[in-house]
N, C-alpha and C. Protein backbone atom coordinates (compact mmCIF):
# COMPACT_ATOMS: atom_id res chain seq x y z
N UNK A 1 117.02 85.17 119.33
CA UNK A 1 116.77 85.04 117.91
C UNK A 1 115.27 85.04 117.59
N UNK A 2 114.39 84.75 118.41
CA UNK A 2 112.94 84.40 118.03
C UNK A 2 112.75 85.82 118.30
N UNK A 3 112.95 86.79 119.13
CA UNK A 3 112.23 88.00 119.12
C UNK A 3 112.66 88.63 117.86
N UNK A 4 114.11 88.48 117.38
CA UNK A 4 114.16 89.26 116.02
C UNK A 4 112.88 88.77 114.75
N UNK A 5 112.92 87.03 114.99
CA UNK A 5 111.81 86.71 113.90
C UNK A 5 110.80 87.39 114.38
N UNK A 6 110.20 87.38 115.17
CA UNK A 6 109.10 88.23 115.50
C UNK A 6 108.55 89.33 114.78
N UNK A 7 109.83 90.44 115.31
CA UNK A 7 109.82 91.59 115.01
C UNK A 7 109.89 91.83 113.03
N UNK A 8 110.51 91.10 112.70
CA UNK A 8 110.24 90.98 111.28
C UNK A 8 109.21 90.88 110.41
N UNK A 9 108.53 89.99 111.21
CA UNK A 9 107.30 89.42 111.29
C UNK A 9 106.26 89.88 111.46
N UNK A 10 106.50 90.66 112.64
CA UNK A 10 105.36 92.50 112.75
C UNK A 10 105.64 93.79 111.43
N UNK A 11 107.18 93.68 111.31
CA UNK A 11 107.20 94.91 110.55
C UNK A 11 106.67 94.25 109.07
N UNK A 12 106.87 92.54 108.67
CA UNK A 12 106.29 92.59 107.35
C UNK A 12 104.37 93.03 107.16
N UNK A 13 103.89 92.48 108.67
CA UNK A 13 102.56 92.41 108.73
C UNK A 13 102.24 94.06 108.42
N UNK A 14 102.73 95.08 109.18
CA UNK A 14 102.30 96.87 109.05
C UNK A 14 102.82 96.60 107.55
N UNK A 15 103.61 96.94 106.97
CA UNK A 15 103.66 96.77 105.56
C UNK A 15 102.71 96.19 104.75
N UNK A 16 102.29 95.60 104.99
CA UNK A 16 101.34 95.00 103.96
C UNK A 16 99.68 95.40 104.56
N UNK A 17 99.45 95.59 105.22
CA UNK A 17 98.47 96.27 106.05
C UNK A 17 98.10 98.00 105.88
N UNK A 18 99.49 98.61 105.90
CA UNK A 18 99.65 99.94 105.46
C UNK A 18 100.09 100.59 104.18
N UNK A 19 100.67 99.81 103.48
CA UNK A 19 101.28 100.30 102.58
C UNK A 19 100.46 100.77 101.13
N UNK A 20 100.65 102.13 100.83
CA UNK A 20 100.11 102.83 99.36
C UNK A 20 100.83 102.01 98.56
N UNK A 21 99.52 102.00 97.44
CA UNK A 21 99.84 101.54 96.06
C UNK A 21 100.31 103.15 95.05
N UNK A 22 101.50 103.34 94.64
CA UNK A 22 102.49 104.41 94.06
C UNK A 22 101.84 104.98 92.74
N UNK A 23 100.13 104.25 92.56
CA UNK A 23 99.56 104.71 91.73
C UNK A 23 98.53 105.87 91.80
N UNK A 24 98.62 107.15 91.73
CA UNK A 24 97.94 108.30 91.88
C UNK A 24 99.17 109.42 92.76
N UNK A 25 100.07 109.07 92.89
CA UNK A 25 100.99 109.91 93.85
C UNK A 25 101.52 110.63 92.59
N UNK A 26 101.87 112.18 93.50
CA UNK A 26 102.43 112.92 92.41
C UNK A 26 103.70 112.67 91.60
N UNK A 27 103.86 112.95 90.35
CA UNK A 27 105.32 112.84 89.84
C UNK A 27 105.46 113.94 88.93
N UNK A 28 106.54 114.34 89.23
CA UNK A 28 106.81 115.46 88.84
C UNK A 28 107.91 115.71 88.47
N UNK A 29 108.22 116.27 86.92
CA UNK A 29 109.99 116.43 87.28
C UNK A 29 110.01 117.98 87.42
N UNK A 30 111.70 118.25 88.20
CA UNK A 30 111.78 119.65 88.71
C UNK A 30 111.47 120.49 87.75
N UNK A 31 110.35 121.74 88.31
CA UNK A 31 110.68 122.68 87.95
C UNK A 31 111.77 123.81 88.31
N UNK A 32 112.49 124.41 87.43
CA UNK A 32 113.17 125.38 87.70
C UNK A 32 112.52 126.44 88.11
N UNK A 33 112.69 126.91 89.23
CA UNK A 33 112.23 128.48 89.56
C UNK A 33 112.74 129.82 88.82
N UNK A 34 112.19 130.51 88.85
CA UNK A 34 112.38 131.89 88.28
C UNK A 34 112.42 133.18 88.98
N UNK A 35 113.27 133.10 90.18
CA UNK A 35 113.31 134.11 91.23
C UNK A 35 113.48 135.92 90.47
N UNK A 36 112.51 136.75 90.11
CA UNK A 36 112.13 137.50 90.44
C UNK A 36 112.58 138.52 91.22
N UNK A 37 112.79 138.10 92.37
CA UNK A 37 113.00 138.99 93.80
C UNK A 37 113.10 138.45 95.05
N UNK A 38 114.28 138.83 95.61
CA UNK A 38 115.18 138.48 96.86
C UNK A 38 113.80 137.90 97.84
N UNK A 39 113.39 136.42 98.18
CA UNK A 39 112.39 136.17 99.06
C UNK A 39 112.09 136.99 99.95
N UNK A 40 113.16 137.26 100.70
CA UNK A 40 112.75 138.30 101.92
C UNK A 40 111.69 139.75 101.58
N UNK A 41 112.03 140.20 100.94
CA UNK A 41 111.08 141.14 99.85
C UNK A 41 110.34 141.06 99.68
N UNK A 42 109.98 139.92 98.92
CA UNK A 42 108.85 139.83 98.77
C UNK A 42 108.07 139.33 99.54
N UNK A 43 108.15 138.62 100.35
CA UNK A 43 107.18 137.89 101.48
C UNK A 43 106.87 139.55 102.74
N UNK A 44 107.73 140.36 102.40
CA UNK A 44 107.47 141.49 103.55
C UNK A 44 107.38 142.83 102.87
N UNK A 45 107.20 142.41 101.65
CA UNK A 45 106.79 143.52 100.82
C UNK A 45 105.26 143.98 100.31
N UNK A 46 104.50 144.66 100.01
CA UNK A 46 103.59 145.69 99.25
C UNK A 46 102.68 144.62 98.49
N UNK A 47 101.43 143.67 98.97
CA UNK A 47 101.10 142.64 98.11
C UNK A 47 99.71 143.14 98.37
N UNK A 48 99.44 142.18 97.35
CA UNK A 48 97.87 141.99 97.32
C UNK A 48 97.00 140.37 97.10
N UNK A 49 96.29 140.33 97.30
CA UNK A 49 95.59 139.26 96.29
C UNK A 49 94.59 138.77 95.29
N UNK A 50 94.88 138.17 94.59
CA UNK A 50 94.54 138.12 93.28
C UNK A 50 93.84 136.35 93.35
N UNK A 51 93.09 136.42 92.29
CA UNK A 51 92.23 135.06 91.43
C UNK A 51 93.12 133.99 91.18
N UNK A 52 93.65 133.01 91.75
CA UNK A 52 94.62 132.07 91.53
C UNK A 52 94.63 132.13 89.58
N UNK A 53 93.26 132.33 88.96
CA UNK A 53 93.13 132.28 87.60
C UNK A 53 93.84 133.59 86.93
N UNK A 54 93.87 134.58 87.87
CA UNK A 54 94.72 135.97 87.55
C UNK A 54 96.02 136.32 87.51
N UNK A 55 96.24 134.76 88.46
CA UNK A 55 97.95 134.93 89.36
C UNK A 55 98.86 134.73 88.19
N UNK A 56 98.84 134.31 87.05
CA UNK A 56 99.62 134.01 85.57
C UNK A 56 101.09 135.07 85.84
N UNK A 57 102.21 135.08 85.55
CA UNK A 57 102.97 135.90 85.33
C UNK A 57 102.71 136.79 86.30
N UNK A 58 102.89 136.87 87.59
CA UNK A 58 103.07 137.58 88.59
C UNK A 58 103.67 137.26 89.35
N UNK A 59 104.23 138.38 90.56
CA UNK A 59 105.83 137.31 91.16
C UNK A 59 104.77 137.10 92.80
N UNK A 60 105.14 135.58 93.43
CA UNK A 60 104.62 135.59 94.25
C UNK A 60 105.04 135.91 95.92
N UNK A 61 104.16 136.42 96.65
CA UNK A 61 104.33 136.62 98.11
C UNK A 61 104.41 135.70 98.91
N UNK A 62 104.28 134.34 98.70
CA UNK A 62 103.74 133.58 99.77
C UNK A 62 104.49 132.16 99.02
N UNK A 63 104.75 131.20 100.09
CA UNK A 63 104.88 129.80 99.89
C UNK A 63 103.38 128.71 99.71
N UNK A 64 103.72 127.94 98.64
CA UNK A 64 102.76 127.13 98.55
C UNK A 64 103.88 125.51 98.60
N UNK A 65 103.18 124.74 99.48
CA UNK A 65 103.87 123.46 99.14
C UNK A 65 102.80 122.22 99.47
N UNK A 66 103.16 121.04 98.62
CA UNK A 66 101.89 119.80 98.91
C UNK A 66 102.95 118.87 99.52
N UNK A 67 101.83 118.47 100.35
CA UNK A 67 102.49 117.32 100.87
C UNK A 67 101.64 115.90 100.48
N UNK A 68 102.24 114.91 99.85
CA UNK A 68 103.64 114.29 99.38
C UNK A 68 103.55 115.08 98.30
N UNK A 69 104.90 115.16 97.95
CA UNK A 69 106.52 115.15 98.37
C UNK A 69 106.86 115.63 99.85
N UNK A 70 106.48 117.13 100.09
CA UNK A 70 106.84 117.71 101.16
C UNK A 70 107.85 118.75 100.36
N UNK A 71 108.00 119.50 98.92
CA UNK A 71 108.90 120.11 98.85
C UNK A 71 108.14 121.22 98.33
N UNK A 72 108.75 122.56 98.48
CA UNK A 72 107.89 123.89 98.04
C UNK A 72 107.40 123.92 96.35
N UNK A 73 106.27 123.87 96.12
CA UNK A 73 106.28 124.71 94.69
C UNK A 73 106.23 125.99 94.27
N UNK A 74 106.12 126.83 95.16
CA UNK A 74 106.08 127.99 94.59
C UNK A 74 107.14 128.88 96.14
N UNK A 75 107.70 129.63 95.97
CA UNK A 75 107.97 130.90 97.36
C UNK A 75 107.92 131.94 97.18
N UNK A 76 108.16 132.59 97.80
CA UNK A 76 108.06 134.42 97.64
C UNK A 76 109.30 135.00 96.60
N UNK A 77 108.84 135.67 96.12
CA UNK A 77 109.73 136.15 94.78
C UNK A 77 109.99 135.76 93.61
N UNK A 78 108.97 134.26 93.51
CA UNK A 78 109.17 133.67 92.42
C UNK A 78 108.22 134.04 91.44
N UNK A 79 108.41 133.72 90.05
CA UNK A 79 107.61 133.89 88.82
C UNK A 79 106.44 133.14 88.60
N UNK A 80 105.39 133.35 88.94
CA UNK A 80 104.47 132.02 88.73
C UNK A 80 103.83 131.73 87.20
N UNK A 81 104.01 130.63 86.69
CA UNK A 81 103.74 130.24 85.56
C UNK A 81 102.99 129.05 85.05
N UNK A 82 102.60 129.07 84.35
CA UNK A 82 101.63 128.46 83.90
C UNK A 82 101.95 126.96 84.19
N UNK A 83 102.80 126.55 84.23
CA UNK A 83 103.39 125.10 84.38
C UNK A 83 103.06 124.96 86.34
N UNK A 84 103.63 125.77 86.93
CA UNK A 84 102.99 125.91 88.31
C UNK A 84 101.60 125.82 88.81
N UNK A 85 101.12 126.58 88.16
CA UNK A 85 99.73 127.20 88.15
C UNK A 85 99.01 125.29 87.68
N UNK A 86 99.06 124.64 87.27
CA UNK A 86 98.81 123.55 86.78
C UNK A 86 99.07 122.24 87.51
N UNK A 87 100.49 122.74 88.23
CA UNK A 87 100.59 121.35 88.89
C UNK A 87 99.90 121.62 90.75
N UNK A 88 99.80 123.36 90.69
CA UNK A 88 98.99 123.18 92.11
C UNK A 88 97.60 122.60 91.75
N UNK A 89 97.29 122.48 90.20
CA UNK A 89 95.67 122.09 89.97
C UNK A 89 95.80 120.30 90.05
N UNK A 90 96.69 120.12 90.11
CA UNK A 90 97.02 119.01 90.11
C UNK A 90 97.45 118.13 91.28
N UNK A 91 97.74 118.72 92.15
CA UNK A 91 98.02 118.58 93.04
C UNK A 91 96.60 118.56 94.08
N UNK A 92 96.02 119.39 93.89
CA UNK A 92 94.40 119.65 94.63
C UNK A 92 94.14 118.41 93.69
N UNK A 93 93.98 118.00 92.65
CA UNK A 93 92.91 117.10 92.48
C UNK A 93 93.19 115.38 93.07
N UNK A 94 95.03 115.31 92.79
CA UNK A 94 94.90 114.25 93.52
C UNK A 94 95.03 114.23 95.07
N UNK A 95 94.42 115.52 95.54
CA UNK A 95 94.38 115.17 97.26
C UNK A 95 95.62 115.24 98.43
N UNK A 96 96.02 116.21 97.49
CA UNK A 96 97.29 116.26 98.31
C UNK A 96 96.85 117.41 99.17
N UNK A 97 97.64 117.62 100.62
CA UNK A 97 97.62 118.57 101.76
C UNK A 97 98.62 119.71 100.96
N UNK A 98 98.06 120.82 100.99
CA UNK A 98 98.09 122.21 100.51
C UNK A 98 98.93 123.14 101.78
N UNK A 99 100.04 123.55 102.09
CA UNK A 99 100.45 124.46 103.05
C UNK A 99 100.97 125.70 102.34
N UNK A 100 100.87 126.82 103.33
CA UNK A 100 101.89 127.88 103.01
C UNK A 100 101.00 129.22 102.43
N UNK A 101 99.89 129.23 101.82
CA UNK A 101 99.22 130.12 101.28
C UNK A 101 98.15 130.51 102.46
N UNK A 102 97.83 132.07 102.32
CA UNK A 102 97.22 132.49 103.26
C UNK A 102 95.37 131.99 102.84
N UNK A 103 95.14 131.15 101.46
CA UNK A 103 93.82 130.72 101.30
C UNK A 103 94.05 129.52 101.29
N UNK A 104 93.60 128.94 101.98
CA UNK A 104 93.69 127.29 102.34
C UNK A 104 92.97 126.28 101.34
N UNK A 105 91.94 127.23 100.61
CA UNK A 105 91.34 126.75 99.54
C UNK A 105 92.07 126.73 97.97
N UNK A 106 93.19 127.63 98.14
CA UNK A 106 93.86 128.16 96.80
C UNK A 106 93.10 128.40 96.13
N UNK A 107 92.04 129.32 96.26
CA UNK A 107 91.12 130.14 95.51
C UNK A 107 91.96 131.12 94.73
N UNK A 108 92.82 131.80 95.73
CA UNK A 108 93.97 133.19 95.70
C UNK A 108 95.31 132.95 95.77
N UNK A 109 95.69 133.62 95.20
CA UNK A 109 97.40 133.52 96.08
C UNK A 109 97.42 135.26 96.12
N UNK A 110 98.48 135.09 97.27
CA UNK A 110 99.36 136.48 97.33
C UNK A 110 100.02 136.92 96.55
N UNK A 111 100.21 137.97 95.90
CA UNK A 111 101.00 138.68 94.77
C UNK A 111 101.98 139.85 95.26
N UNK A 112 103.22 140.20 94.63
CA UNK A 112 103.37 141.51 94.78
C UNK A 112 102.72 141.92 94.22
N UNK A 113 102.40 143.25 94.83
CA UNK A 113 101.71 144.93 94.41
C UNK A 113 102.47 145.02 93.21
N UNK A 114 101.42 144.96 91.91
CA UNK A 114 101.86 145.28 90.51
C UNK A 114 102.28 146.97 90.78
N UNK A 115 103.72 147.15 89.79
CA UNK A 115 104.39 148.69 90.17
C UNK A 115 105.43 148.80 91.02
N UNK A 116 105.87 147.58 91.98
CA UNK A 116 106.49 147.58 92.81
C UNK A 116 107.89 147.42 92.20
């Protein structure tokens, strides 16, 4: 019985030692996607890249996702929109880890080839 108090006792200490305050973390409610075009397609299709400020209404090539949450905001074939376009600005400012885009800076994103 004393090693369980113990152990309680350690896990309250990391808790309070480690634990984020839930103030600055993202919140977000879902966006609906606007798939465009079959992912596969587009991620192996005819792209280019463009000015993240250019990317408005263009369907995208590439996955972007932040971690926390850990869930995608944008994938290949989707519609990117202004509501997107905003919460990746948002997402960079409160410091979240950026995956999935071939600019690590999100200067750019990948686009389909307008015409396609």
């Amino acid at each position: 019985m004393l090693e369980i108090e113990r152990l309680i006792s350690a896990l309250a200490e990391i808790k309070r030692l480690y634990s984020k305050s839930p103030v600055g973390m993202l919140k977000q409610e879902y966006m609906e996607p606007f798939v465009k075009m079959p992912p596969q397609k587009a991620f192996y299709g005819p792209k280019e890249t463009v000015d993240i400020l250019n990317a408005q209404h263009r369907i995208s090539a590439e996955f972007v996702m932040s971690y926390p949450p850990g869930i995608p905001i944008l994938a290949p074939g989707e519609l990117i929109t202004p509501e997107i376009l905003q919460y990746i600005h948002y997402a960079k400012e409160k410091g979240c880890l950026l995956t999935g885009p071939q600019s690590l800076d999100l200067q750019t994103l990948e686009v389909i080839m307008e015409g396609v």
